[in-house]
N, C-alpha and C. Protein backbone atom coordinates (compact mmCIF):
# COMPACT_ATOMS: atom_id res chain seq x y z
N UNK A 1 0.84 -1.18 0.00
CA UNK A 1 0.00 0.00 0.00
C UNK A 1 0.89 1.24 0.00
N UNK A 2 0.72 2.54 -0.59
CA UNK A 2 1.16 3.85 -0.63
C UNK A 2 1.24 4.54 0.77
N UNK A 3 2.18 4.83 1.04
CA UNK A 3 2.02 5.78 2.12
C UNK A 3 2.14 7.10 1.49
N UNK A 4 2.14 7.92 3.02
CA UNK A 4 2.07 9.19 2.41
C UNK A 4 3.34 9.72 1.56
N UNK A 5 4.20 9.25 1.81
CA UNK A 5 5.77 9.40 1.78
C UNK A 5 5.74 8.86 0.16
N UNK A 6 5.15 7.88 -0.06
CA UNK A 6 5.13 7.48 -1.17
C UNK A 6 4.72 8.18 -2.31
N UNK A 7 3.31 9.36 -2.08
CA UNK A 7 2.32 9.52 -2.95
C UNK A 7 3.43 11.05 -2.49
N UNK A 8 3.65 11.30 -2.21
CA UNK A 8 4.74 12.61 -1.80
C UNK A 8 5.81 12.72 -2.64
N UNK A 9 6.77 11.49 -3.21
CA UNK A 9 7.50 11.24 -4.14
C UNK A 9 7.04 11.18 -5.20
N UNK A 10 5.60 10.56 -5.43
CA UNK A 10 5.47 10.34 -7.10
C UNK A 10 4.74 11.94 -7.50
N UNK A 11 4.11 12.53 -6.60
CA UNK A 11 3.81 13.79 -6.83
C UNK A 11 4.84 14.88 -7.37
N UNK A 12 6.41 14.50 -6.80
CA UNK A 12 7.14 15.58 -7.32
C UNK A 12 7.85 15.19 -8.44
N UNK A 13 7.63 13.80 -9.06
CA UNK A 13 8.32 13.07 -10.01
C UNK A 13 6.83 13.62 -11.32
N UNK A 14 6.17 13.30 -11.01
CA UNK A 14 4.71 13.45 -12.02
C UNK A 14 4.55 14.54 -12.55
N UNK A 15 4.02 15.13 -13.36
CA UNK A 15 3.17 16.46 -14.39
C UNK A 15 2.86 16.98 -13.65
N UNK A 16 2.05 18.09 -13.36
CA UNK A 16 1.02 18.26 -12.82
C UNK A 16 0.04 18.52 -14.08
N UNK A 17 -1.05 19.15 -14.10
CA UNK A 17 -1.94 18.95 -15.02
C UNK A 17 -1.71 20.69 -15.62
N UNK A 18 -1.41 21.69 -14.59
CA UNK A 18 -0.85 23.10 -15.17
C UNK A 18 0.28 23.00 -16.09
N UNK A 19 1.46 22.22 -15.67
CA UNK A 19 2.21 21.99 -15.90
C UNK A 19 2.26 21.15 -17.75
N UNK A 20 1.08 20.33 -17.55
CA UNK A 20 1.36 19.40 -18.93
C UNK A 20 0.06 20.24 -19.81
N UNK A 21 -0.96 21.35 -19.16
CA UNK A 21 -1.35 22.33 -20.33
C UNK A 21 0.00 23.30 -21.12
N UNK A 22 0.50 24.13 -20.03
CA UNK A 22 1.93 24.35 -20.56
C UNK A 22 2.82 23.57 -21.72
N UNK A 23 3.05 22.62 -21.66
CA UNK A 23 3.47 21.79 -22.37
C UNK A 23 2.73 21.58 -23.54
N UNK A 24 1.23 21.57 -23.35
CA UNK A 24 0.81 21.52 -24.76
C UNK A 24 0.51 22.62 -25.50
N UNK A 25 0.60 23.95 -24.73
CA UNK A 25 0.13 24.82 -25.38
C UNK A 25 1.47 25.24 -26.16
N UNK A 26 2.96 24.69 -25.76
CA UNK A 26 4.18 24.92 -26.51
C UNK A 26 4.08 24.17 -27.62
N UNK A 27 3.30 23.05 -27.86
CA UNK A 27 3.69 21.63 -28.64
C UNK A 27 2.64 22.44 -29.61
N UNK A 28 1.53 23.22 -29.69
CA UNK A 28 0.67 23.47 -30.59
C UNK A 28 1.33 24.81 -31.33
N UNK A 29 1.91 25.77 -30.21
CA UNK A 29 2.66 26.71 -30.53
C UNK A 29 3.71 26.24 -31.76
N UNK A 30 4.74 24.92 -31.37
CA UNK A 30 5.65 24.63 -32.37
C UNK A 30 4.98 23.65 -33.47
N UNK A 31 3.78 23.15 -33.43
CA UNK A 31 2.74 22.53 -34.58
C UNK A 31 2.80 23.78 -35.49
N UNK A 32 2.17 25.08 -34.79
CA UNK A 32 1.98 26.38 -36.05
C UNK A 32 3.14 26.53 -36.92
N UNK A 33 4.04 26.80 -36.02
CA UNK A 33 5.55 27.02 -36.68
C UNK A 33 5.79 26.04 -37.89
N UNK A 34 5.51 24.61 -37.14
CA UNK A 34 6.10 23.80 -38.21
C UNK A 34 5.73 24.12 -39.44
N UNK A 35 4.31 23.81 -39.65
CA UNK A 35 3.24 23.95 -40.73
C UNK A 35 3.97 25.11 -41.05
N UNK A 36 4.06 26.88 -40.70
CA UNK A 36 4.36 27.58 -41.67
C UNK A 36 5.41 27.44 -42.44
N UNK A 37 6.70 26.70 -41.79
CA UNK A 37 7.85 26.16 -42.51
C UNK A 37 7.69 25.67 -43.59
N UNK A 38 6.89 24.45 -43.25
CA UNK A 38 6.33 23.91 -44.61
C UNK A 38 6.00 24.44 -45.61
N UNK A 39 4.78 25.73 -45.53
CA UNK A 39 4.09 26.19 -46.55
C UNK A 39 5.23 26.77 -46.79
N UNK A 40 6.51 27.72 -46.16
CA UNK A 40 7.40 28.46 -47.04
C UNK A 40 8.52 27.24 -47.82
N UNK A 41 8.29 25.98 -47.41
CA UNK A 41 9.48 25.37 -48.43
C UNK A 41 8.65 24.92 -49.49
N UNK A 42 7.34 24.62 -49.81
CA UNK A 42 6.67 24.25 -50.39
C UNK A 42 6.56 25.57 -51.37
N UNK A 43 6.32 26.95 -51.26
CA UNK A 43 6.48 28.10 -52.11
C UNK A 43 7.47 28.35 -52.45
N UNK A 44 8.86 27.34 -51.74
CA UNK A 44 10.02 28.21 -52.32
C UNK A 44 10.33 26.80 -53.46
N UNK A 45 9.82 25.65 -52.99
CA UNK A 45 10.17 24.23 -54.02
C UNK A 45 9.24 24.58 -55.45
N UNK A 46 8.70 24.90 -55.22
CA UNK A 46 7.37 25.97 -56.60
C UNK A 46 8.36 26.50 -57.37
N UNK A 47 8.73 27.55 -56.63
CA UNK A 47 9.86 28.64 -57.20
C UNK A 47 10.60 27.93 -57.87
N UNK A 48 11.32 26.79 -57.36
CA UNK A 48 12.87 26.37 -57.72
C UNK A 48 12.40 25.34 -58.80
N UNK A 49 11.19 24.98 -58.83
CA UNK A 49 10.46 23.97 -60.33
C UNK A 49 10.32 24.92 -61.26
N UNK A 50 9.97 26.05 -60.98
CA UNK A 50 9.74 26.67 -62.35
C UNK A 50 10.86 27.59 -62.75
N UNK A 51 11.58 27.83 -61.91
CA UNK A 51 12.79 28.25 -62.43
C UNK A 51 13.64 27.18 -62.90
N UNK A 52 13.58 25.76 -62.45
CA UNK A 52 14.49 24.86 -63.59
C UNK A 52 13.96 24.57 -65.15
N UNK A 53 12.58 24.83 -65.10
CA UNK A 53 11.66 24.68 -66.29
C UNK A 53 12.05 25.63 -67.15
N UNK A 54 12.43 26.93 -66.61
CA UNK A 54 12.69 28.15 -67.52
C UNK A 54 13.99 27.68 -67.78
N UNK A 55 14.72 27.30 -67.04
CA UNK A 55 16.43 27.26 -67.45
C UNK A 55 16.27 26.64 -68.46
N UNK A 56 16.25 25.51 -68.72
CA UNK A 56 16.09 24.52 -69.62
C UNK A 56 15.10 25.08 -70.90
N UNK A 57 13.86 25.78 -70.97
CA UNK A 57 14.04 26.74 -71.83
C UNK A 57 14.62 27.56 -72.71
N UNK A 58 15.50 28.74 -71.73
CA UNK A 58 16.95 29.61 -71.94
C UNK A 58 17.62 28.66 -72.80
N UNK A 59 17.92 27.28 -71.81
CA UNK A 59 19.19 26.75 -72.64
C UNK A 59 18.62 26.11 -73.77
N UNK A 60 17.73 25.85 -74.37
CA UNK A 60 17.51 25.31 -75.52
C UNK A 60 17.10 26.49 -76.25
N UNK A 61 16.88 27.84 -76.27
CA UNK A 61 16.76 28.42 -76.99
C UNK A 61 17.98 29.00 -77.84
N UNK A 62 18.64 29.32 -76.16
CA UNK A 62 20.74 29.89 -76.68
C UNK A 62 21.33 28.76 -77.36
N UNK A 63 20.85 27.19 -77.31
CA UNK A 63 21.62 25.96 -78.53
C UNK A 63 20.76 26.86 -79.47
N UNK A 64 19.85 26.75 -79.77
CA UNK A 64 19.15 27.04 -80.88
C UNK A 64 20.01 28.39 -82.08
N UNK A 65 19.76 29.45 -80.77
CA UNK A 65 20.37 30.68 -81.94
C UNK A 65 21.88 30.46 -82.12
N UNK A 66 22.83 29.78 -81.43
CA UNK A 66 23.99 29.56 -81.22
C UNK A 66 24.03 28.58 -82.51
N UNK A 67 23.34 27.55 -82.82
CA UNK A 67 23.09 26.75 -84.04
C UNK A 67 22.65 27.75 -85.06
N UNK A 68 22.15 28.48 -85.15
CA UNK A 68 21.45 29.63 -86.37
C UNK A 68 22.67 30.48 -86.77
N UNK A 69 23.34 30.86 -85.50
CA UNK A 69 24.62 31.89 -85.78
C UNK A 69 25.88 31.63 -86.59
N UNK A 70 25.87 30.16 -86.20
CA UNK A 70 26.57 29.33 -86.68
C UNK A 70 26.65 28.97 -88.25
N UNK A 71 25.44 28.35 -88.28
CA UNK A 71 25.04 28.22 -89.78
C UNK A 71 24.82 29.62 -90.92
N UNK A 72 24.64 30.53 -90.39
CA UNK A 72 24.52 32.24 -90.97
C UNK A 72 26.18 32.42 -91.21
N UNK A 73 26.92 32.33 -90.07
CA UNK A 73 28.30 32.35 -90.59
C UNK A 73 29.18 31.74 -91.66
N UNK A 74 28.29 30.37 -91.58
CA UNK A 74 28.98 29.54 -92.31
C UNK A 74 28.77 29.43 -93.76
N UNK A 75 27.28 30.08 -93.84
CA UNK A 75 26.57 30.44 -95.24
C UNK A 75 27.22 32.26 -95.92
N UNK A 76 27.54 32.97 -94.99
CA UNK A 76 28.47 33.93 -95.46
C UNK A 76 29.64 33.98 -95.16
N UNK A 77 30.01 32.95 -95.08
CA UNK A 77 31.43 32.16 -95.12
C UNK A 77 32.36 33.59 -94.14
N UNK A 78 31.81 33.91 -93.10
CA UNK A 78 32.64 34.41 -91.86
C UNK A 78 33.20 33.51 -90.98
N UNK A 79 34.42 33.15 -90.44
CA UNK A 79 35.42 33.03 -89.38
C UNK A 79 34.61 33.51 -87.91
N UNK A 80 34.29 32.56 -87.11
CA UNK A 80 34.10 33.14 -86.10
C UNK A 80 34.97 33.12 -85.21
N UNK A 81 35.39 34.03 -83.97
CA UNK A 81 36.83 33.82 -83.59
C UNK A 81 35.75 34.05 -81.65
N UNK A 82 36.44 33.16 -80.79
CA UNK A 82 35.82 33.61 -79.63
C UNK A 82 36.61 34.97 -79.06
N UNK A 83 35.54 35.75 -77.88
CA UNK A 83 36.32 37.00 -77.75
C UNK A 83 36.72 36.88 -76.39
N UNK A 84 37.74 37.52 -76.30
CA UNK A 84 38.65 37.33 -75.18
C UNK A 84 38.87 38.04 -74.04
């Protein structure tokens, strides 16, 4: 059976119930946080998809005219020399 001595120890070992609202009202506090983290990596992973979509764009357009410039040179028989 518990004595008093007993229920005296597990009382200062235990929660109290102030104590474990505290605790949850931090755990909901860092729930919000999390979630907004999220939504900003999720707007910034957006960002970083459509900016690889455009790159790859860019770069197939600059092969493209880089192929056109090429062939224009080569049809008015210009030397292209890189610049330095």
């Amino acid at each position: 059976m518990l004595t008093n001595q007993d229920i005296a120890k597990l009382t200062s070992v235990l929660v109290t119930k102030q104590e474990f609202q505290l605790l949850d009202a931090k755990v909901d506090s860092m729930r919000e946080t999390l979630n907004s983290l999220l939504t900003a990596i999720d707007g910034l992973t957006k960002v970083i998809d459509n900016l690889r979509v455009e790159y790859a764009a860019v770069t197939s357009q600059l092969n493209r005219h880089e192929r056109w410039i090429q062939q224009i040179a080569q049809k008015a028989k210009i030397k292209l020399e890189a610049a330095i």
